[in-house]
C-alpha atoms as a PDB file:
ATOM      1  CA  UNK A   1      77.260 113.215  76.906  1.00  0.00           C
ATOM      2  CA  UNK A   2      79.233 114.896  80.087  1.00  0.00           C
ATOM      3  CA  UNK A   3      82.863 113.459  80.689  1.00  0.00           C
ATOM      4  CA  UNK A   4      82.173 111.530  83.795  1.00  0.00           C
ATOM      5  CA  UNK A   5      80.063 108.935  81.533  1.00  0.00           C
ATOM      6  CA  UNK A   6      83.033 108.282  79.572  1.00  0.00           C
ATOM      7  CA  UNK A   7      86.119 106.195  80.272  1.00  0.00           C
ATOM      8  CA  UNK A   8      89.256 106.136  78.052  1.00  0.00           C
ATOM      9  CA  UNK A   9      90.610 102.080  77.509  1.00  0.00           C
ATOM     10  CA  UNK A  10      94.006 102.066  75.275  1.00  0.00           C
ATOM     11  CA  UNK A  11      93.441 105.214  74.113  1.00  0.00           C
ATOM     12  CA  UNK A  12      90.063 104.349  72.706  1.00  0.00           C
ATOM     13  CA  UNK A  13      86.991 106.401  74.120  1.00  0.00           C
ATOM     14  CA  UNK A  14      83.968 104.258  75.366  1.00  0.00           C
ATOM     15  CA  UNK A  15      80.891 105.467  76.987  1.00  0.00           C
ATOM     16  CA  UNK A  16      79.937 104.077  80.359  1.00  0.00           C
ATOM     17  CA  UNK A  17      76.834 103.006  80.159  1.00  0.00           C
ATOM     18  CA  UNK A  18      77.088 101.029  76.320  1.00  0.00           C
ATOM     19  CA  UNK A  19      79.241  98.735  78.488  1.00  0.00           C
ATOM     20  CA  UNK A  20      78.201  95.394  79.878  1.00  0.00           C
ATOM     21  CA  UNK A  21      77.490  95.743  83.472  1.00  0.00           C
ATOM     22  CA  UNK A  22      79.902  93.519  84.263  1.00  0.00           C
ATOM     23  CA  UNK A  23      82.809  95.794  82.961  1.00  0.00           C
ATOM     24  CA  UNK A  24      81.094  98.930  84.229  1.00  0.00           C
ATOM     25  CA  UNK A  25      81.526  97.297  87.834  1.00  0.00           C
ATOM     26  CA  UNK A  26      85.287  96.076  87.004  1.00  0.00           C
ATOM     27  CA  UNK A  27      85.995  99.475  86.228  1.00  0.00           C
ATOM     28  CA  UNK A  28      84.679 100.996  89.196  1.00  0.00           C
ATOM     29  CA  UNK A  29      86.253  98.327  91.260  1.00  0.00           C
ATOM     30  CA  UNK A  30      89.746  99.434  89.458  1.00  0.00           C
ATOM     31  CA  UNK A  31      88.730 102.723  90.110  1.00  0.00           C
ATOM     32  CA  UNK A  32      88.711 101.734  93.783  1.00  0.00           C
ATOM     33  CA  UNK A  33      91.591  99.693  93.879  1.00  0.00           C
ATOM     34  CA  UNK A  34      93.845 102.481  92.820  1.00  0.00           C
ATOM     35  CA  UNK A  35      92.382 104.793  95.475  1.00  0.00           C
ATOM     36  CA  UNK A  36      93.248 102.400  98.018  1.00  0.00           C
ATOM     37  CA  UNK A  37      97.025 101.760  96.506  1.00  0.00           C
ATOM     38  CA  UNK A  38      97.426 105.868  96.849  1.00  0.00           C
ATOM     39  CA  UNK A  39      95.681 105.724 100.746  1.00  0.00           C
ATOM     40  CA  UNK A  40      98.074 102.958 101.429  1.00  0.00           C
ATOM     41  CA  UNK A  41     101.371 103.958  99.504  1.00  0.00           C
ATOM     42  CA  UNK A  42     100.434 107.540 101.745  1.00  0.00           C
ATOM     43  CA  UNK A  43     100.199 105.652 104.664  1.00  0.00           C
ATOM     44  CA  UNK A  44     103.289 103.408 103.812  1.00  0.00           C
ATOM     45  CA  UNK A  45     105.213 106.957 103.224  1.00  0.00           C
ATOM     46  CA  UNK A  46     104.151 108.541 106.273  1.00  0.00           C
ATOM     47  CA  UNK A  47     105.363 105.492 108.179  1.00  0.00           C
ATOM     48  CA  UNK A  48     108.669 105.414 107.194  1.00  0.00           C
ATOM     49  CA  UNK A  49     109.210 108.669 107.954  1.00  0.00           C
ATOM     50  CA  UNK A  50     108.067 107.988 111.294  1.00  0.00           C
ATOM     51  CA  UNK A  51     110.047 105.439 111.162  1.00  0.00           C
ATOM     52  CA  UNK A  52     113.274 107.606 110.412  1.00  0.00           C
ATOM     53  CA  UNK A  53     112.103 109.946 113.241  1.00  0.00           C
ATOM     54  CA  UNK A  54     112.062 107.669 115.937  1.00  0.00           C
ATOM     55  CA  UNK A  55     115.509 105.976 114.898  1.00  0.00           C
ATOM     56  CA  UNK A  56     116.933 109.433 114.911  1.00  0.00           C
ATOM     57  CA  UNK A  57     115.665 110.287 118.391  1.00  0.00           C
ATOM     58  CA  UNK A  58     116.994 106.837 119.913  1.00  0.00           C
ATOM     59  CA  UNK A  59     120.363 107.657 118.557  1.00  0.00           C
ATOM     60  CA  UNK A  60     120.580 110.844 119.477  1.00  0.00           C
ATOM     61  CA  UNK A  61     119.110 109.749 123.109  1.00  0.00           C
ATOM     62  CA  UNK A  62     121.665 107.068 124.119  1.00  0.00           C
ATOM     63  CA  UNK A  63     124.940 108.543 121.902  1.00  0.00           C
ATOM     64  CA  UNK A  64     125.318 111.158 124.781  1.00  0.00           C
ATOM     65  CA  UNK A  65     125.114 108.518 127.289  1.00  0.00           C
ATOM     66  CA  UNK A  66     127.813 106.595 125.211  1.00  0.00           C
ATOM     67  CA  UNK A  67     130.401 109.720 125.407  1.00  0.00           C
ATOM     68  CA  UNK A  68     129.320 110.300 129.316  1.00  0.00           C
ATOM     69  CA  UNK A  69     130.000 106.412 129.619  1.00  0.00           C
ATOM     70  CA  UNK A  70     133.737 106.881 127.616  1.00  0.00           C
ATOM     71  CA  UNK A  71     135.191 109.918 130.093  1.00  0.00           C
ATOM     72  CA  UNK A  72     134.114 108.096 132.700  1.00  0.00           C
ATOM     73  CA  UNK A  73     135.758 104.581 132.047  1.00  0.00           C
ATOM     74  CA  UNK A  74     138.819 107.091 130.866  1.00  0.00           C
ATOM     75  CA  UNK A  75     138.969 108.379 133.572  1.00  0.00           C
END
């Protein structure tokens, strides 16, 4: 029996297809569940780094305005 027709539940080996149907398809639905929890926690990652990038770029844009905006009220 090859290894993709086998699924491992508590530590207890079970082959696929001596499983109702109804658990085969609720453990390919888990199967896609979790790929969509990685896509999305990727996705969720990449947007707060965005996230970080941006915030960094507006304060780096306006804190030179703030000093220009400092002499020139010292002044």
């Amino acid at each position: 029996m090859s290894e993709e027709n086998k699924v491992t539940i508590d530590g207890e080996e079970y082959s696929m297809p001596d499983l109702p149907v109804q658990t085969q398809a609720d453990i390919a639905r888990l199967h896609e569940l979790r790929l969509a929890a990685a896509r999305l926690q990727r996705e969720l990652n990449e947007t707060v780094g965005l996230i970080q990038m941006y915030d960094a770029g507006i304060k780096s844009a306006v804190q030179p305005v703030e000093e220009e905006e400092n002499k020139a009220v010292a002044q």
